[in-house]
C-alpha atoms as a PDB file:
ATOM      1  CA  UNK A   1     121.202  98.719 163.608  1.00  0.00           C
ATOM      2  CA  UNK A   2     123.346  96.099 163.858  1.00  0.00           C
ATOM      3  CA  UNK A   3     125.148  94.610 167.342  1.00  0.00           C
ATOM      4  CA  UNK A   4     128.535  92.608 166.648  1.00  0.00           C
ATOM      5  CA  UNK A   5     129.022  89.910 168.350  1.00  0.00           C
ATOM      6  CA  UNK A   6     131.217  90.045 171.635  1.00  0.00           C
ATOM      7  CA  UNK A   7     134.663  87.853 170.385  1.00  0.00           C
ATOM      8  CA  UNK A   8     135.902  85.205 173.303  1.00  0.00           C
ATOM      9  CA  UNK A   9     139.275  84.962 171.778  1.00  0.00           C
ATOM     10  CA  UNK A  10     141.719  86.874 169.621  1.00  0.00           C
ATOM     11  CA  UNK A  11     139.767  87.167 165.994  1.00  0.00           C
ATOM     12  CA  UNK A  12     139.493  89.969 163.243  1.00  0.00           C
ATOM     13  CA  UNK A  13     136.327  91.081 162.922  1.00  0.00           C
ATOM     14  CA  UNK A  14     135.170  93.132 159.231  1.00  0.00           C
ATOM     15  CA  UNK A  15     132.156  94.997 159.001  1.00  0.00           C
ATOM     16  CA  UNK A  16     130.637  96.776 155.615  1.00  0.00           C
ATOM     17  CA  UNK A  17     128.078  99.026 156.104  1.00  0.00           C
ATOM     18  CA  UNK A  18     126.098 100.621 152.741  1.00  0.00           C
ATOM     19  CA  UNK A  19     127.517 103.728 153.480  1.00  0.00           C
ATOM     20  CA  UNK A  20     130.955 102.607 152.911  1.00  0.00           C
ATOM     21  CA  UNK A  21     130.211 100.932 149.827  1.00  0.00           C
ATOM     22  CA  UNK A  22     128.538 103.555 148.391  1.00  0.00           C
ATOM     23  CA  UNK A  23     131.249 106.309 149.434  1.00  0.00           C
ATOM     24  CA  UNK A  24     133.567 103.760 147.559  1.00  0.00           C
ATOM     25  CA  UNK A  25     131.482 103.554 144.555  1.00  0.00           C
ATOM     26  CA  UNK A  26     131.383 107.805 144.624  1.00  0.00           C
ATOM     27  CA  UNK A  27     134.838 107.668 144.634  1.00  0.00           C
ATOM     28  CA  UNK A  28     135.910 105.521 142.025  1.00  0.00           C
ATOM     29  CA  UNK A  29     133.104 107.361 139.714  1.00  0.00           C
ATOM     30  CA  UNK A  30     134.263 110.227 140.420  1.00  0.00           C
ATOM     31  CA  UNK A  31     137.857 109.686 139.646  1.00  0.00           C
ATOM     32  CA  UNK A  32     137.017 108.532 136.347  1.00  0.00           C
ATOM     33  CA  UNK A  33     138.082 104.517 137.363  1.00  0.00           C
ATOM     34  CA  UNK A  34     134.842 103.469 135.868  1.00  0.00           C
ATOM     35  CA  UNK A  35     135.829 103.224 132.028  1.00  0.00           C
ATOM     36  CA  UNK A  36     137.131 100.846 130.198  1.00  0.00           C
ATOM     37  CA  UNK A  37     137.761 100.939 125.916  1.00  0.00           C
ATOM     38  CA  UNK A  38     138.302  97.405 124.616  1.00  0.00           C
ATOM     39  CA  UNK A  39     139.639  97.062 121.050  1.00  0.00           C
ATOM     40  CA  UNK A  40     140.081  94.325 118.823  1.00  0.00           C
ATOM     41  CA  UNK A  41     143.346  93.129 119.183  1.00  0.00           C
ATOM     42  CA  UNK A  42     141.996  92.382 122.662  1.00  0.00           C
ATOM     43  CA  UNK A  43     140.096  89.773 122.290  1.00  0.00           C
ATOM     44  CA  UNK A  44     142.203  86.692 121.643  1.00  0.00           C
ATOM     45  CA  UNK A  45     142.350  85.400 117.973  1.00  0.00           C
ATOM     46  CA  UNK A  46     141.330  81.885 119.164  1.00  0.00           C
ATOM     47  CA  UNK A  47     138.017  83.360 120.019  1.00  0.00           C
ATOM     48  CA  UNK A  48     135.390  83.022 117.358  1.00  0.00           C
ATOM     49  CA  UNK A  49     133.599  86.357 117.791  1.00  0.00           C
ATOM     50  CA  UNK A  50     135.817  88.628 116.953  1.00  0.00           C
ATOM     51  CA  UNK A  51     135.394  92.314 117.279  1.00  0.00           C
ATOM     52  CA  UNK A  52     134.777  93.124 113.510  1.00  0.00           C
ATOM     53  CA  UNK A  53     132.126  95.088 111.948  1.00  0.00           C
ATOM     54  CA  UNK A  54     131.650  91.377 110.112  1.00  0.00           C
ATOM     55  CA  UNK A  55     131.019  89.733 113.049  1.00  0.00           C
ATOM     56  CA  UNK A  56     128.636  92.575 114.559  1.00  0.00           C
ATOM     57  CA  UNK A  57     126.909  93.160 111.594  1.00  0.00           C
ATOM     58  CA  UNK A  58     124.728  90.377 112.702  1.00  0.00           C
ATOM     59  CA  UNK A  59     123.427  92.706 114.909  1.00  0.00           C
ATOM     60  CA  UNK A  60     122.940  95.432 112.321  1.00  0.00           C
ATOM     61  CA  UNK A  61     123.235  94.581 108.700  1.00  0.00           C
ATOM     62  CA  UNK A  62     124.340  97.851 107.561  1.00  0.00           C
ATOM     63  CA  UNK A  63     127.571  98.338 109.302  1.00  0.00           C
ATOM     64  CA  UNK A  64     129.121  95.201 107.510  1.00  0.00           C
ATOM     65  CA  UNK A  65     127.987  96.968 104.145  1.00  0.00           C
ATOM     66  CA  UNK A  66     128.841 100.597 105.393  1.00  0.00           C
ATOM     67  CA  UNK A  67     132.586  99.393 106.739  1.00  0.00           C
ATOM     68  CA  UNK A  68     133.448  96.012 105.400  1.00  0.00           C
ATOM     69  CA  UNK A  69     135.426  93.498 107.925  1.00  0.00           C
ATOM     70  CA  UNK A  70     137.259  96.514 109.491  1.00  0.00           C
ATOM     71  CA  UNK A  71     137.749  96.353 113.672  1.00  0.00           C
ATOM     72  CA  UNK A  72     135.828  98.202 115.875  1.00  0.00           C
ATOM     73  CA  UNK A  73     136.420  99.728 119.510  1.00  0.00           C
ATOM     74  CA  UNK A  74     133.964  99.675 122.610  1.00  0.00           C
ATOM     75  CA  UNK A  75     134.558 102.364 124.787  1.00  0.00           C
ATOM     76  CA  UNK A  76     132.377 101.472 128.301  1.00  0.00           C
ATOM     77  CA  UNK A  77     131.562 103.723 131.193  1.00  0.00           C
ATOM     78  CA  UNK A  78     129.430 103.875 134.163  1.00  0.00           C
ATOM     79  CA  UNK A  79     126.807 106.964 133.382  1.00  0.00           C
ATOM     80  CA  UNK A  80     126.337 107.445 136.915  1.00  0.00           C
ATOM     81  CA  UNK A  81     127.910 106.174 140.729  1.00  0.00           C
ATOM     82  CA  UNK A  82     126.989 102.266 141.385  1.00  0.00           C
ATOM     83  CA  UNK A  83     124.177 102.118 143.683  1.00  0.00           C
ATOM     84  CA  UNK A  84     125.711  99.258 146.566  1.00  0.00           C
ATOM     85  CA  UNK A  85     123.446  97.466 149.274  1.00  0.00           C
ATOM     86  CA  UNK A  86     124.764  95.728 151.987  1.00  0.00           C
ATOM     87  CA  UNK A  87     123.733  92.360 153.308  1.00  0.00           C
ATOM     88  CA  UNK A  88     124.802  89.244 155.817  1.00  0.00           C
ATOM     89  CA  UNK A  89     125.278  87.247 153.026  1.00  0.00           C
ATOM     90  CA  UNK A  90     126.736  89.360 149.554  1.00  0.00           C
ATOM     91  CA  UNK A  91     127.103  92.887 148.435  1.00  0.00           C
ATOM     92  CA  UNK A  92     124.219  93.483 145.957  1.00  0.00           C
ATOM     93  CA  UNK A  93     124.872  96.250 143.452  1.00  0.00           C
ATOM     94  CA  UNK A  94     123.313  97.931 140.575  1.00  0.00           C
ATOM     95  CA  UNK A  95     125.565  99.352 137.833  1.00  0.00           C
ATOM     96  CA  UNK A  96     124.686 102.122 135.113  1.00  0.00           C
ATOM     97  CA  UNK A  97     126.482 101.997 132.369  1.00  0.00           C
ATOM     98  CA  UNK A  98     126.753 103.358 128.712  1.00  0.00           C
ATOM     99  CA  UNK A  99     128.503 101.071 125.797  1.00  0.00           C
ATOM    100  CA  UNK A 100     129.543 103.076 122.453  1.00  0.00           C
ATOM    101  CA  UNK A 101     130.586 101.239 119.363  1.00  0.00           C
ATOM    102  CA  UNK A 102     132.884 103.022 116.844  1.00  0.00           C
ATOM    103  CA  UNK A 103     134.571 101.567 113.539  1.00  0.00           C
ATOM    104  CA  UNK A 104     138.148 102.123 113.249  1.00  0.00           C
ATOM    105  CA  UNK A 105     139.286 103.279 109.580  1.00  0.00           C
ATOM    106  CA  UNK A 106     142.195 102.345 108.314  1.00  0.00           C
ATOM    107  CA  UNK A 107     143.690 106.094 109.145  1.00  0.00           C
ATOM    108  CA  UNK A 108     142.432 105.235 112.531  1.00  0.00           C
ATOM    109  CA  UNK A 109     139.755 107.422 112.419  1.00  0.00           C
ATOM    110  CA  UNK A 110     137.079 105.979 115.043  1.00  0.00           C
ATOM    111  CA  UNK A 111     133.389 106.922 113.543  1.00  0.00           C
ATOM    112  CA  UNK A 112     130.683 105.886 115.928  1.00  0.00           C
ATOM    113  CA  UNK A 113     127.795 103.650 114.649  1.00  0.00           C
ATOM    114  CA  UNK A 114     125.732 103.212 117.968  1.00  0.00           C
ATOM    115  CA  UNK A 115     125.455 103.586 122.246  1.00  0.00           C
ATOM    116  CA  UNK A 116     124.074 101.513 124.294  1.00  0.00           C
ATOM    117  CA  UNK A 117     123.008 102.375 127.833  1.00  0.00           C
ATOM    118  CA  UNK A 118     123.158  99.457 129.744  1.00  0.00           C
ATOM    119  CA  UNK A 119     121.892  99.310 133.589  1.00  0.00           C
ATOM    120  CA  UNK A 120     123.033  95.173 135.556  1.00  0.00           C
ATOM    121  CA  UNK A 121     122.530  93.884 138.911  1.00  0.00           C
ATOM    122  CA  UNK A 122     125.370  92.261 140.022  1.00  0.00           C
ATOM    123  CA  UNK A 123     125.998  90.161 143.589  1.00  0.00           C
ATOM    124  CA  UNK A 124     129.296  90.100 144.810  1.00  0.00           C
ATOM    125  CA  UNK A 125     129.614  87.087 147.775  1.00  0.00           C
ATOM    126  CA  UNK A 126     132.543  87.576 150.038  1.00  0.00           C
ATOM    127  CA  UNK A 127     134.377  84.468 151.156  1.00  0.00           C
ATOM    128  CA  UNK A 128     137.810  83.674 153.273  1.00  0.00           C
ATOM    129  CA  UNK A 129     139.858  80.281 151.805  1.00  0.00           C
ATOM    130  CA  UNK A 130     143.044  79.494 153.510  1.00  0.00           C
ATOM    131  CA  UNK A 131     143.226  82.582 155.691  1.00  0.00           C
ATOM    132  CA  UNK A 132     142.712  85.306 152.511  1.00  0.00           C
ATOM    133  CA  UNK A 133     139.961  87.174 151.858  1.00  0.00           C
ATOM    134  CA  UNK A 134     138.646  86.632 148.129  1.00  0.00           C
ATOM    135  CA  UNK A 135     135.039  86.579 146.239  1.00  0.00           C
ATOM    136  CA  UNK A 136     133.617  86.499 143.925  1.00  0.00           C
ATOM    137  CA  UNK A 137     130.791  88.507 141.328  1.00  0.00           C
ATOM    138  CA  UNK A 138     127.813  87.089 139.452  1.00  0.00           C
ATOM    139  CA  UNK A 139     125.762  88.873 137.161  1.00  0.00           C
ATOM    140  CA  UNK A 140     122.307  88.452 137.752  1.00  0.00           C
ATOM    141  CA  UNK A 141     120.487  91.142 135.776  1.00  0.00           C
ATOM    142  CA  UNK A 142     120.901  93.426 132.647  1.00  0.00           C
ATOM    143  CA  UNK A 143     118.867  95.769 130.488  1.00  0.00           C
ATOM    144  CA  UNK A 144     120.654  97.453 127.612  1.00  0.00           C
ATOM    145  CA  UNK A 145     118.704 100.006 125.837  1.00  0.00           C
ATOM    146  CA  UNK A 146     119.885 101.672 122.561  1.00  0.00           C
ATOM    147  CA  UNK A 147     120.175 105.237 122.581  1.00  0.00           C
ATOM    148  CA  UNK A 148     121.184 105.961 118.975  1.00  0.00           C
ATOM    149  CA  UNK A 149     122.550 104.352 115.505  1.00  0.00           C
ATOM    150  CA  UNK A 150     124.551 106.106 113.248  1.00  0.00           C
ATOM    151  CA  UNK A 151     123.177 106.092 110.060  1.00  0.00           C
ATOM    152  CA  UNK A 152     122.236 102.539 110.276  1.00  0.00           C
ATOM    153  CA  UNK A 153     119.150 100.113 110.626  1.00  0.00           C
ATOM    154  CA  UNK A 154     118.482  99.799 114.870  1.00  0.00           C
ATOM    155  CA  UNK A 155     120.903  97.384 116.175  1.00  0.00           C
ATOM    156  CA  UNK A 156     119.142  94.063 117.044  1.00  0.00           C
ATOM    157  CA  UNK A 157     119.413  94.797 120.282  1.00  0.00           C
ATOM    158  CA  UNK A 158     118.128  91.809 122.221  1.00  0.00           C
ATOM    159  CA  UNK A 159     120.831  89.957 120.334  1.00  0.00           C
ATOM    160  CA  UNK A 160     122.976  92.364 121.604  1.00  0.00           C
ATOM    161  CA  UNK A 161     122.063  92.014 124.877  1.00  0.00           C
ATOM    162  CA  UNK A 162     122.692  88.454 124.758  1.00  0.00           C
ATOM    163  CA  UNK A 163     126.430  88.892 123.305  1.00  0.00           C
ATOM    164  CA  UNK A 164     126.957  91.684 126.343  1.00  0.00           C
ATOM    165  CA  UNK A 165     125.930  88.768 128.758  1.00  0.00           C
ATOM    166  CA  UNK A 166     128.032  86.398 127.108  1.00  0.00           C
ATOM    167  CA  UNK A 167     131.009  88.925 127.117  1.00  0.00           C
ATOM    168  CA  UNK A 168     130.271  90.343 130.497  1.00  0.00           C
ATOM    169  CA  UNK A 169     130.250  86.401 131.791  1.00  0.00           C
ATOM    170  CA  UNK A 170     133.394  85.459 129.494  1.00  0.00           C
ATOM    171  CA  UNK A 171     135.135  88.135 130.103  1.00  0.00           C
ATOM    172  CA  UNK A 172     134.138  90.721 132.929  1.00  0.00           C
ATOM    173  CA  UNK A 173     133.088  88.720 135.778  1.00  0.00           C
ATOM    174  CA  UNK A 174     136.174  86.305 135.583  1.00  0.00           C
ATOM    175  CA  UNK A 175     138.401  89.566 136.114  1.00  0.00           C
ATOM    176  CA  UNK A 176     136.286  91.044 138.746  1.00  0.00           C
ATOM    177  CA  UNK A 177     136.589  87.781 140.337  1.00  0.00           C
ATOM    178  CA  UNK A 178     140.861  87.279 140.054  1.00  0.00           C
ATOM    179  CA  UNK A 179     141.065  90.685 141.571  1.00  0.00           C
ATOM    180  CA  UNK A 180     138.800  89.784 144.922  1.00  0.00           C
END
């Protein structure tokens, strides 16, 4: 149990308690808010790594013979409600999430090649500049673990876990962080 401190003068006082947080989390899961598909004309062009099945045939030689330099779709979604902790200093959270990668044919056909579950701790500090409330998110944990491959060699998938990093840091922190 926490006491809050008695306030002298006029002052706004905000307190987060785990329950909250994780009613929050239940919520948005349960809405469906938790999902996100990201295709290739998403990623800017200036961006080396583009989402090809070139480009992640690194990861799995097979898809770039299978489905040569066509694009490729992620669809991402938590597997089950954020677990959220409370503390004086950040909001600690652990996320469960699933990451499925499908070719898209020319007819626009999607055909799935693999999933990845993918479970990160993330920390998300709060802090007030010029009288607003912002924060911001840092990633500090991930284990992706493949579930399947369609009809192609096992994804490389500490390689793969690297590139999430690198697009979870690139891309998914930075908008966590402009909506705080």
């Amino acid at each position: 149990p926490k006491t809050l401190p008695v306030a002298h003068e006029p002052m706004l006082m905000l307190a987060l308690t785990d329950f909250v947080a994780n009613s929050a989390a239940f919520t948005y899961f349960t809405a469906g808010a938790l999902r996100r598909n990201i295709s290739s004309n998403m990623i800017p062009q200036q961006f080396s790594l583009q989402l090809k099945t070139k480009n992640i045939g690194v990861f799995s030689p097979q898809l770039q013979e299978h489905y040569p330099d066509l694009p490729m779709e992620l669809h991402l979604w938590a597997r089950q409600q954020p677990l959220l902790s409370c503390h004086t200093d950040a909001l600690h959270g652990t996320l469960f999430s699933s990451a499925e990668a499908f070719v898209v044919l020319p007819n626009t056909t999607r055909i799935p090649v693999f999933l990845l579950n993918i479970d990160a701790n993330v920390t998300g500090k709060p802090t007030i500049t010029r009288n607003r409330l912002r924060g911001t998110v840092r990633l500090t944990g991930s284990l992706p673990a493949l579930c399947w491959a369609q009809g192609l060699t096992v994804p490389q998938v500490k390689r793969l876990e690297t590139l999430l990093k690198f697009g979870l840091w690139l891309f998914g922190v930075p908008r966590a962080n402009s909506e705080c």
